[in-house]
Protein backbone atom coordinates (compact mmCIF):
# COMPACT_ATOMS: atom_id res chain seq x y z
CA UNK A 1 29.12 -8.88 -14.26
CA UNK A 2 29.48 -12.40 -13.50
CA UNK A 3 28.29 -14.93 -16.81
CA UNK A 4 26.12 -18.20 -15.73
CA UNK A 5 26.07 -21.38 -17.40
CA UNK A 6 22.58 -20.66 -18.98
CA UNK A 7 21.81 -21.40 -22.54
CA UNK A 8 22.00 -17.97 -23.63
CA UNK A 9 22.10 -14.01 -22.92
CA UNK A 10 18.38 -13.90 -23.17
CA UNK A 11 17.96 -15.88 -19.72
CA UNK A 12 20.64 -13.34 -17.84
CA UNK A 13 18.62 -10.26 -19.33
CA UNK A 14 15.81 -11.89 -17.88
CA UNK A 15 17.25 -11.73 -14.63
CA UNK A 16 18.32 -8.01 -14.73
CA UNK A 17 14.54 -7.15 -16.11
CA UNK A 18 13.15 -9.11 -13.49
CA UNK A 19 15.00 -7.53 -10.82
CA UNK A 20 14.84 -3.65 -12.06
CA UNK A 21 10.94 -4.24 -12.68
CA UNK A 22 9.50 -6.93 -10.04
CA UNK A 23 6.64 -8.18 -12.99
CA UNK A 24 3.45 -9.86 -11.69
CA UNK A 25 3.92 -11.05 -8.60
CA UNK A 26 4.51 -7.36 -6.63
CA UNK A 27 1.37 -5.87 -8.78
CA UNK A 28 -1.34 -7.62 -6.61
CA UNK A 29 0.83 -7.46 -3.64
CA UNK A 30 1.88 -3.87 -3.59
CA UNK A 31 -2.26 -3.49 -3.66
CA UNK A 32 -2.53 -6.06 -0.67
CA UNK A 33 0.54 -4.21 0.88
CA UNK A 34 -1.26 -0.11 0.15
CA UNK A 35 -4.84 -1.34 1.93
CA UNK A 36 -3.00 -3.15 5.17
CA UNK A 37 -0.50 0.56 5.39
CA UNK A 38 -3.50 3.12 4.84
CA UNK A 39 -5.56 1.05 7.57
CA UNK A 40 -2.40 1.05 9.76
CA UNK A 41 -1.77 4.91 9.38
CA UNK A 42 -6.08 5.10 9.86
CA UNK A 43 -5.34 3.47 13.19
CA UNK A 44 -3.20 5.55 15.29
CA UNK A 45 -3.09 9.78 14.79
CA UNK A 46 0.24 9.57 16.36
CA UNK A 47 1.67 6.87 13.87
CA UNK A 48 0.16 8.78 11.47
CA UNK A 49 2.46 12.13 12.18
CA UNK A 50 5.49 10.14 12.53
CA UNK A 51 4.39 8.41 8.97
CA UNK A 52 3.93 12.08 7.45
CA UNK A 53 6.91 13.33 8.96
CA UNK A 54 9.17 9.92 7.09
CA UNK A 55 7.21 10.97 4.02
CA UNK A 56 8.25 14.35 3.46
CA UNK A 57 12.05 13.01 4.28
CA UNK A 58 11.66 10.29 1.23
CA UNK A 59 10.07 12.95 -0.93
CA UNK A 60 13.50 14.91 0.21
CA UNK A 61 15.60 11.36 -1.17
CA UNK A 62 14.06 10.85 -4.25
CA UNK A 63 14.67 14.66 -5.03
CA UNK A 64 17.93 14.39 -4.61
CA UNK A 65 18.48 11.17 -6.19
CA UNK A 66 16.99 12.47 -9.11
CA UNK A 67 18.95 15.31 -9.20
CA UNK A 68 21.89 13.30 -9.22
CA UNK A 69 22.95 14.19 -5.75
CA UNK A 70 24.32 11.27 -3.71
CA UNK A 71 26.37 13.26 -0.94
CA UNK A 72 22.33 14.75 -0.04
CA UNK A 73 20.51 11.85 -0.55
CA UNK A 74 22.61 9.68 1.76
CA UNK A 75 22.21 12.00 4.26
CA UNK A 76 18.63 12.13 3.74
CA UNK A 77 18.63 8.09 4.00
CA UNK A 78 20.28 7.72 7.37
CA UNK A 79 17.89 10.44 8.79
CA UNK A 80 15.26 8.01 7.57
CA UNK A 81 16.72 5.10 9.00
CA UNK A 82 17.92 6.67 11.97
CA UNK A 83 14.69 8.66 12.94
CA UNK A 84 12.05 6.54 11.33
CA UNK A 85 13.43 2.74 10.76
CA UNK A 86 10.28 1.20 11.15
CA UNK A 87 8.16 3.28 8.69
CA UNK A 88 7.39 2.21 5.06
CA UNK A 89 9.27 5.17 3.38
CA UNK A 90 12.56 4.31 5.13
CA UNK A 91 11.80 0.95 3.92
CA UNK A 92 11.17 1.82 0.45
CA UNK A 93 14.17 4.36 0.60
CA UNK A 94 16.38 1.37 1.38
CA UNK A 95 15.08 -1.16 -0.89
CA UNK A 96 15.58 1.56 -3.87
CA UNK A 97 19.14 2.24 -2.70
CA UNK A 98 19.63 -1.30 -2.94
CA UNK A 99 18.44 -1.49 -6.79
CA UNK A 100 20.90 1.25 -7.19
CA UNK A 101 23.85 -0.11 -5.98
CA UNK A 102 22.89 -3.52 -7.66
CA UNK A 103 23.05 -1.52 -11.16
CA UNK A 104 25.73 -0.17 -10.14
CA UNK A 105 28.32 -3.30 -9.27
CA UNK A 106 27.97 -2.22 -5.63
CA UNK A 107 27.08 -6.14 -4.69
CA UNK A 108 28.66 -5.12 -1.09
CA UNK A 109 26.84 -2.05 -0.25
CA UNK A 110 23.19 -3.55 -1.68
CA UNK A 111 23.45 -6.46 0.61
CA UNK A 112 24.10 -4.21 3.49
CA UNK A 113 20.85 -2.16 2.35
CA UNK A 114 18.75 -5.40 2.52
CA UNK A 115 20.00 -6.79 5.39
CA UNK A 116 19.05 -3.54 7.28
CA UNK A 117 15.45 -3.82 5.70
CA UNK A 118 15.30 -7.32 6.93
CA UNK A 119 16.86 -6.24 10.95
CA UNK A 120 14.13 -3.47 11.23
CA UNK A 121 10.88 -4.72 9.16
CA UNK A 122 8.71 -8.05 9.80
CA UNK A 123 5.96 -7.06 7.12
CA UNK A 124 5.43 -10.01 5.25
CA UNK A 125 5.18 -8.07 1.59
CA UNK A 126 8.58 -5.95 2.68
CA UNK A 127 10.47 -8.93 3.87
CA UNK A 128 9.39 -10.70 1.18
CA UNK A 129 11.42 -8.29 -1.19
CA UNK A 130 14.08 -7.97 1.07
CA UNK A 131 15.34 -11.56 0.58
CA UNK A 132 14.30 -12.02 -3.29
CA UNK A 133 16.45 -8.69 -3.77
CA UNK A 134 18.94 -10.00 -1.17
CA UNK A 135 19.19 -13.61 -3.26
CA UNK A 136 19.49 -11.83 -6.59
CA UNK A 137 22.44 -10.29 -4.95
CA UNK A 138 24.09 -13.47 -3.76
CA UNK A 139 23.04 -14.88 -7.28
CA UNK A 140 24.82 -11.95 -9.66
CA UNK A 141 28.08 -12.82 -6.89
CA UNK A 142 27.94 -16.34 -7.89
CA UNK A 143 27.06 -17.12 -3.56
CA UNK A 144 24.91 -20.37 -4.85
CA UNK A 145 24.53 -21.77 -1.17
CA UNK A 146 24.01 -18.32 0.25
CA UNK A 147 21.22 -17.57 -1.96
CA UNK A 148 19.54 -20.95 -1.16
CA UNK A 149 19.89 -20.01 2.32
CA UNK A 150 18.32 -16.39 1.84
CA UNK A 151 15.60 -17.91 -0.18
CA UNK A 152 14.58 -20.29 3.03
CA UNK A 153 14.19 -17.54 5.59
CA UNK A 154 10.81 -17.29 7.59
CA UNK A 155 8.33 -15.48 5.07
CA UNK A 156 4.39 -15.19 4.61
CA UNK A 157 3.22 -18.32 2.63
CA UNK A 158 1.35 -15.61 0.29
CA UNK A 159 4.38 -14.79 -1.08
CA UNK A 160 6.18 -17.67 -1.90
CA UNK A 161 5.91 -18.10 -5.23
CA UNK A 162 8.32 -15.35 -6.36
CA UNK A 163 10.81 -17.11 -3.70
CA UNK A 164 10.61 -20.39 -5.26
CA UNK A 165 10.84 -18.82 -9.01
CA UNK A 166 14.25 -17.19 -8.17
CA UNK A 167 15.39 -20.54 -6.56
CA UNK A 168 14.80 -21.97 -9.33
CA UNK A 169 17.03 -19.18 -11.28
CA UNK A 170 19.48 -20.20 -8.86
CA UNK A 171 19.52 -23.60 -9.53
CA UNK A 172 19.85 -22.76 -13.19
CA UNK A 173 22.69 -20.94 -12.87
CA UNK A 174 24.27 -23.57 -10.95
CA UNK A 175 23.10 -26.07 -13.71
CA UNK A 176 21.30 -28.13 -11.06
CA UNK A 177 18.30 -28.50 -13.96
CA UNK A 178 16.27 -31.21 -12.02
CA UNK A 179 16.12 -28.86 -9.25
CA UNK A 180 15.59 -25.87 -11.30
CA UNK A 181 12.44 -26.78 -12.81
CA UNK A 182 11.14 -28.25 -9.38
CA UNK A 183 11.49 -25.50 -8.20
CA UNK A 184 10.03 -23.77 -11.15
CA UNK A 185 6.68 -25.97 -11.40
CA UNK A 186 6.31 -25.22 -7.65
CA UNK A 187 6.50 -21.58 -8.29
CA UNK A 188 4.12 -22.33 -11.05
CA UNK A 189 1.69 -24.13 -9.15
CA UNK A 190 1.88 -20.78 -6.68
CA UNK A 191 -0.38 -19.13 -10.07
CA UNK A 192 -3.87 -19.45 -10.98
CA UNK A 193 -4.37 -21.26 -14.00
CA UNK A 194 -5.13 -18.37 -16.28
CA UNK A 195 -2.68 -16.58 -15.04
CA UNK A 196 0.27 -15.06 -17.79
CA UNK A 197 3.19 -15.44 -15.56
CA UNK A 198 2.67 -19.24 -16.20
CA UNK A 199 3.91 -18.92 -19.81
CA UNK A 200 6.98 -17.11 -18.49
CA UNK A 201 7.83 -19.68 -16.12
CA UNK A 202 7.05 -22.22 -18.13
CA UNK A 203 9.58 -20.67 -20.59
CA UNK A 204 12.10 -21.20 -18.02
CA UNK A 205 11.45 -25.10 -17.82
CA UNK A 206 11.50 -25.21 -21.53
CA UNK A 207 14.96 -23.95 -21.73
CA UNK A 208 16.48 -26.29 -18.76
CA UNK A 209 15.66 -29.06 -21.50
């Protein structure tokens, strides 16, 4: 686990929880992202099928990942990406993966994950977590320039804000602090004023000083 020249343990922990649990930003947007898919799947019968069909594989994956069976599961994830590479489950499938191999050291094989989420989806919400995931990667592997460059790919203007907070966690890990709370206050500014997630950010500033 590569060590970061932040002031203290709390600020990498903050990184891991932020990663394993996405926090405020993905609540609202995984809403935003369930009301654009069930009007999708309302749209077309036929896309609808194919949708059920990538369901029932994913409910397959998670079974098996569960039960602690990788040999299965990986099978199960290449008939999803294989058969159904466009739908949301494959999607989901490959994001998870990625979380898995992240926890796991597997820096390699999670960026490979996410860089096959980002070939076969243009959703803004998926893409979105395709290259924060992809720059936490790049991050953890101590890729500074990389994860800049991850964190300035094309992406929906809605979601931002979660893009500029982890540039800023790159720039504090690179002890660039000028740029680090820019980067921070912009994410900020990305928040409504009563908005929680301020203090958190704003807890990041506090400790660049």
């Amino acid at each position: 686990m590569a060590v970061y020249d932040l002031k203290d343990q709390e600020e990498i922990e903050n990184f891991k929880y932020f990663w394993r649990s996405w926090g405020r930003w993905l609540f609202a947007l995984l809403v935003v992202a369930a009301i654009g898919y069930f009007g999708w799947v309302m749209y077309s019968s036929h896309q609808r099928s194919v949708n059920n069909e990538a369901v029932a594989v994913f409910d397959q994956w998670a079974e098996n990942q569960q039960a602690n069976k990788p040999a299965e599961a990986a099978k199960l994830l290449t008939q999803l990406q294989s058969q159904y590479p466009t739908s949301i489950s494959a999607a989901q499938a490959t994001l998870m993966q990625a979380g898995a191999a992240f926890d796991q050291g597997k820096y390699d094989e999670a960026i490979g994950h996410l860089n096959w989420v980002l070939k076969y989806h243009q959703e803004p919400l998926i893409r979105a977590m395709a290259i924060q995931r992809l720059a936490t990667v790049q991050l953890q592997q101590q890729k500074y320039d990389a994860a800049i460059t991850t964190l300035g790919m094309n992406t929906d203007e809605a979601y931002s804000g979660i893009l500029l907070e982890t540039k800023g966690d790159v720039y504090a890990a690179q002890g660039k602090r000028s740029e680090a709370a820019a980067a921070y206050k912009q994410a900020m500014d990305k928040l409504p004023q009563d908005d929680q997630g301020r203090e958190f950010i704003q807890l990041k500033i506090d400790q660049l000083n």
